[in-house]
N, C-alpha and C. Protein backbone atom coordinates (compact mmCIF):
# COMPACT_ATOMS: atom_id res chain seq x y z
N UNK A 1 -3.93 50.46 2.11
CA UNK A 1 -4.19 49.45 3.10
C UNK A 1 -4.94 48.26 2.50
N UNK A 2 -5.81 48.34 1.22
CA UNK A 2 -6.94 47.29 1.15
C UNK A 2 -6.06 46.15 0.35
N UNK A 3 -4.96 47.41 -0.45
CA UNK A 3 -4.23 46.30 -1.19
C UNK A 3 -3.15 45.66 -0.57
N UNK A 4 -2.87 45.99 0.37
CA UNK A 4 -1.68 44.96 1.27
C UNK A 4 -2.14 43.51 2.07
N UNK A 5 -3.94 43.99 2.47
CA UNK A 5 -4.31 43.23 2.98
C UNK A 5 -5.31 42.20 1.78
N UNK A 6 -5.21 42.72 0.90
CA UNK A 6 -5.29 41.90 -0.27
C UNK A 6 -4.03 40.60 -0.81
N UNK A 7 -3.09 41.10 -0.90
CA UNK A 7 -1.68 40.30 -0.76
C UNK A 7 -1.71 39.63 0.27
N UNK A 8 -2.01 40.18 1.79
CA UNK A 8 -1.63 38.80 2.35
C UNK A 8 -2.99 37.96 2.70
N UNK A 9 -4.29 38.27 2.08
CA UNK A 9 -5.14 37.56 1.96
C UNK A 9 -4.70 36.13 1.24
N UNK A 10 -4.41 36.77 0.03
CA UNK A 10 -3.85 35.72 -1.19
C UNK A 10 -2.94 35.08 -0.89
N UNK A 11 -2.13 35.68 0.13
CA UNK A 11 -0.57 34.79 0.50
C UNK A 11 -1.23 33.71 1.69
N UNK A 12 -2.39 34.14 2.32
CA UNK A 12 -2.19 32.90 3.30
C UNK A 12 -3.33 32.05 2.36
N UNK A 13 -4.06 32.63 1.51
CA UNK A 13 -5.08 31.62 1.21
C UNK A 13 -4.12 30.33 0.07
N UNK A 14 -3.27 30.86 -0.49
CA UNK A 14 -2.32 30.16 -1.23
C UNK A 14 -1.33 28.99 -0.34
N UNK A 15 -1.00 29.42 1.31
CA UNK A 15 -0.11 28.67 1.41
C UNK A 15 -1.25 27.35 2.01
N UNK A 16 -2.48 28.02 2.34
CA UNK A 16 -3.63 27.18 3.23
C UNK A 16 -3.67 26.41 2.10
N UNK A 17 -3.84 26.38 0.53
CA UNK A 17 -4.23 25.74 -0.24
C UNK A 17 -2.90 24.14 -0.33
N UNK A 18 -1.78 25.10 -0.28
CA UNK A 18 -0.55 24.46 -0.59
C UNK A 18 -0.83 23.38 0.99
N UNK A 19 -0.36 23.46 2.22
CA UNK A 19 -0.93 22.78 3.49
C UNK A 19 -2.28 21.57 3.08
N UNK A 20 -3.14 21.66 2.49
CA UNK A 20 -4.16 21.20 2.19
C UNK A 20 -3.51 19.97 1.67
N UNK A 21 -3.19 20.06 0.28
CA UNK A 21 -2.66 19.06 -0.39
C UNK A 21 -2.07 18.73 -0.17
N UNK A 22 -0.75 19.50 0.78
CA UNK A 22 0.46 18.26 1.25
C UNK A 22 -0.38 17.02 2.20
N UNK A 23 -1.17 17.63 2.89
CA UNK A 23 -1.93 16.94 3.89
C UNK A 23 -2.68 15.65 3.57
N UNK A 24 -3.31 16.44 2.46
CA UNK A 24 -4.09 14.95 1.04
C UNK A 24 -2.89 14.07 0.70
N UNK A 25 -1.94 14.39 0.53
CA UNK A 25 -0.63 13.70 -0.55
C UNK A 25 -0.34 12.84 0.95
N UNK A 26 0.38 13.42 1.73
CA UNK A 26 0.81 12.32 2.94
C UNK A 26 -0.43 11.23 3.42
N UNK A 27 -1.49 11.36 3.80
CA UNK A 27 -3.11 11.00 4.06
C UNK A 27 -2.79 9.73 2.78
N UNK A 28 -2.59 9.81 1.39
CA UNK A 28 -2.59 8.91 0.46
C UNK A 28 -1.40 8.09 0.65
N UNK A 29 -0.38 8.71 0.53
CA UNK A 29 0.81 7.66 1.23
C UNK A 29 0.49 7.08 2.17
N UNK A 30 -0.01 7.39 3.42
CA UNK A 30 -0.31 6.62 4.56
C UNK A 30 -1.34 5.81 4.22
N UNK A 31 -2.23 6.00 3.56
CA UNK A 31 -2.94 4.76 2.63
C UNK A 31 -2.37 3.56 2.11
N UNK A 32 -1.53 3.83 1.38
CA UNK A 32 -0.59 2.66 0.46
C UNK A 32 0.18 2.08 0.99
N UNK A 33 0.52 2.75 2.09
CA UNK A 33 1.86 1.91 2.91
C UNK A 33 1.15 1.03 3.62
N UNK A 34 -0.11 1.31 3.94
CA UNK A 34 -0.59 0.14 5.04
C UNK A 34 -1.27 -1.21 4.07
N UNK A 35 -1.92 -0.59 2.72
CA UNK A 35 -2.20 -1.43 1.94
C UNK A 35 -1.12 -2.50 1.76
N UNK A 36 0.24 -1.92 1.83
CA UNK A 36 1.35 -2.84 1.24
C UNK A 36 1.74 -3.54 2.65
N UNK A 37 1.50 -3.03 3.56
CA UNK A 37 1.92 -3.63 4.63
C UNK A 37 1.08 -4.87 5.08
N UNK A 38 0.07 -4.85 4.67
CA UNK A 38 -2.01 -5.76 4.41
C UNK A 38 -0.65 -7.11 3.95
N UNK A 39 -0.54 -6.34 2.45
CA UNK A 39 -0.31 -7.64 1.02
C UNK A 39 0.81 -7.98 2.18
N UNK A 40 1.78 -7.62 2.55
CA UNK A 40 3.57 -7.82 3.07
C UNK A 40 3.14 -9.24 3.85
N UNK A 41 1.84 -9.01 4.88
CA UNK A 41 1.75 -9.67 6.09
C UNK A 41 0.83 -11.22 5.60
N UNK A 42 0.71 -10.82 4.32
CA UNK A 42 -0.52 -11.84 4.15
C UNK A 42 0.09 -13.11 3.17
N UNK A 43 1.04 -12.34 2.54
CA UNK A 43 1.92 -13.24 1.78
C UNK A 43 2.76 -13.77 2.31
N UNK A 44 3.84 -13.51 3.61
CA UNK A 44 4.23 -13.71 4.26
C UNK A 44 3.47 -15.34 5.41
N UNK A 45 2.32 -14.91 6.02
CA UNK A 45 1.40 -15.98 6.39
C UNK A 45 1.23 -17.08 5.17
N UNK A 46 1.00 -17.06 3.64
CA UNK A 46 0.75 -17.71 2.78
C UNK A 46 2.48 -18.60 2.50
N UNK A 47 3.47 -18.25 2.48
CA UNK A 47 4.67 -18.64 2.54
C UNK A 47 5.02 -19.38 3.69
N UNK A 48 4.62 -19.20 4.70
CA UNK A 48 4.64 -19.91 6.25
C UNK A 48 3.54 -21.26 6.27
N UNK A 49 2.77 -21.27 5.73
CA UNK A 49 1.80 -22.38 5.40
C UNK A 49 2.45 -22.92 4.56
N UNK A 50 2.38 -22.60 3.09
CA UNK A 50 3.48 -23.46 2.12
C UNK A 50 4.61 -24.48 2.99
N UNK A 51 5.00 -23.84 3.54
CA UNK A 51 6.37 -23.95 4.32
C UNK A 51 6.26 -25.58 5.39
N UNK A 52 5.10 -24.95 5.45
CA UNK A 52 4.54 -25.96 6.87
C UNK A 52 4.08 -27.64 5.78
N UNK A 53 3.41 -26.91 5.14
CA UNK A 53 2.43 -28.13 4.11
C UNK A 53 3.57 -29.45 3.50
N UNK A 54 4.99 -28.00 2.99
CA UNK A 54 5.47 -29.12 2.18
C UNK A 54 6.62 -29.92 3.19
N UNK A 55 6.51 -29.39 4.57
CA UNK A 55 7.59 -29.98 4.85
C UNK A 55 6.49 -31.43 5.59
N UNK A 56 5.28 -31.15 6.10
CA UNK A 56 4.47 -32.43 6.37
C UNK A 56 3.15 -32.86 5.55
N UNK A 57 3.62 -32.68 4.66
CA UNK A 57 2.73 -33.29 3.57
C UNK A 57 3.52 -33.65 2.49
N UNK A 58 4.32 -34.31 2.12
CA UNK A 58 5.71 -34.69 0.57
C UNK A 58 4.69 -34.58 -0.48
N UNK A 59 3.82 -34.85 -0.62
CA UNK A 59 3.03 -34.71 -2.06
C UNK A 59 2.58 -33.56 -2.18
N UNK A 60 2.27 -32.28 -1.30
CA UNK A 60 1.93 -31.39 -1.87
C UNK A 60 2.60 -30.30 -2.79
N UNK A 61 4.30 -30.39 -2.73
CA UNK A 61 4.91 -29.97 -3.82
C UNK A 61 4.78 -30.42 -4.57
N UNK A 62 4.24 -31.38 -5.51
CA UNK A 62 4.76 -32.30 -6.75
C UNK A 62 2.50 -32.07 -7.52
N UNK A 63 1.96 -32.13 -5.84
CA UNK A 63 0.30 -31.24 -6.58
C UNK A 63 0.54 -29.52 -6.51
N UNK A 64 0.92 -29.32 -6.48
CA UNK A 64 1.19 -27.32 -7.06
C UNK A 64 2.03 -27.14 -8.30
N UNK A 65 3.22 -28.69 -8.18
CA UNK A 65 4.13 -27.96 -9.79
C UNK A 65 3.20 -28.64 -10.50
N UNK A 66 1.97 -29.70 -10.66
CA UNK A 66 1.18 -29.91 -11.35
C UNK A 66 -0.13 -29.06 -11.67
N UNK A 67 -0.45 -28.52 -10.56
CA UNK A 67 -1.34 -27.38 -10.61
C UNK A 67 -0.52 -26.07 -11.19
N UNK A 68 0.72 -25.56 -11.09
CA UNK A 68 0.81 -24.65 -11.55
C UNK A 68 1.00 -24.71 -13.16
N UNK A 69 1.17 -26.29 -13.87
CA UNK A 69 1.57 -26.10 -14.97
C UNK A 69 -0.03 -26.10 -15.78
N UNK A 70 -1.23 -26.30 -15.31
CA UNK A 70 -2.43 -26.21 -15.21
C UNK A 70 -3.08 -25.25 -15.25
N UNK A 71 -3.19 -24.36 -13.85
CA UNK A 71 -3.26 -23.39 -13.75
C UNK A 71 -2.70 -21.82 -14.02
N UNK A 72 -3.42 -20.99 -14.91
CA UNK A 72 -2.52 -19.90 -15.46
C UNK A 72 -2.11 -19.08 -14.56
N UNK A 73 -2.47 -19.07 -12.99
CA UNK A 73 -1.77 -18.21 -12.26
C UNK A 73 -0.64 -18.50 -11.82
């Protein structure tokens, strides 16, 4: 008896372990996706301004291809 209930000691403490980490692993994905979803929404807003600037402002394309040849980013 002690050793059967030894086996399925080990069998549930193994699958509890296995459950654990899937739990950690999805928990981290659901991390990153929202991180990327952060950058998605923010670059998106930054492209919509661009958008706006160069269509009522004409000089501000011609100060960014000068700033970008300037600037290393």
């Amino acid at each position: 008896m002690a050793v059967v209930d030894d086996k399925e000691s080990a069998a549930a403490n193994a699958q509890l372990k296995y459950w654990k980490r899937l739990r950690q692993d999805l928990e981290k994905a659901r991390l990153l996706v929202e991180l990327i979803r952060k950058r998605e929404k923010l670059k998106r807003e930054e492209v919509k301004q661009l958008k706006w600037l160069e269509q009522h402002v004409p000089w501000v394309t011609e100060w960014m291809n000068v700033m970008g040849r300037i600037l290393p980013f």
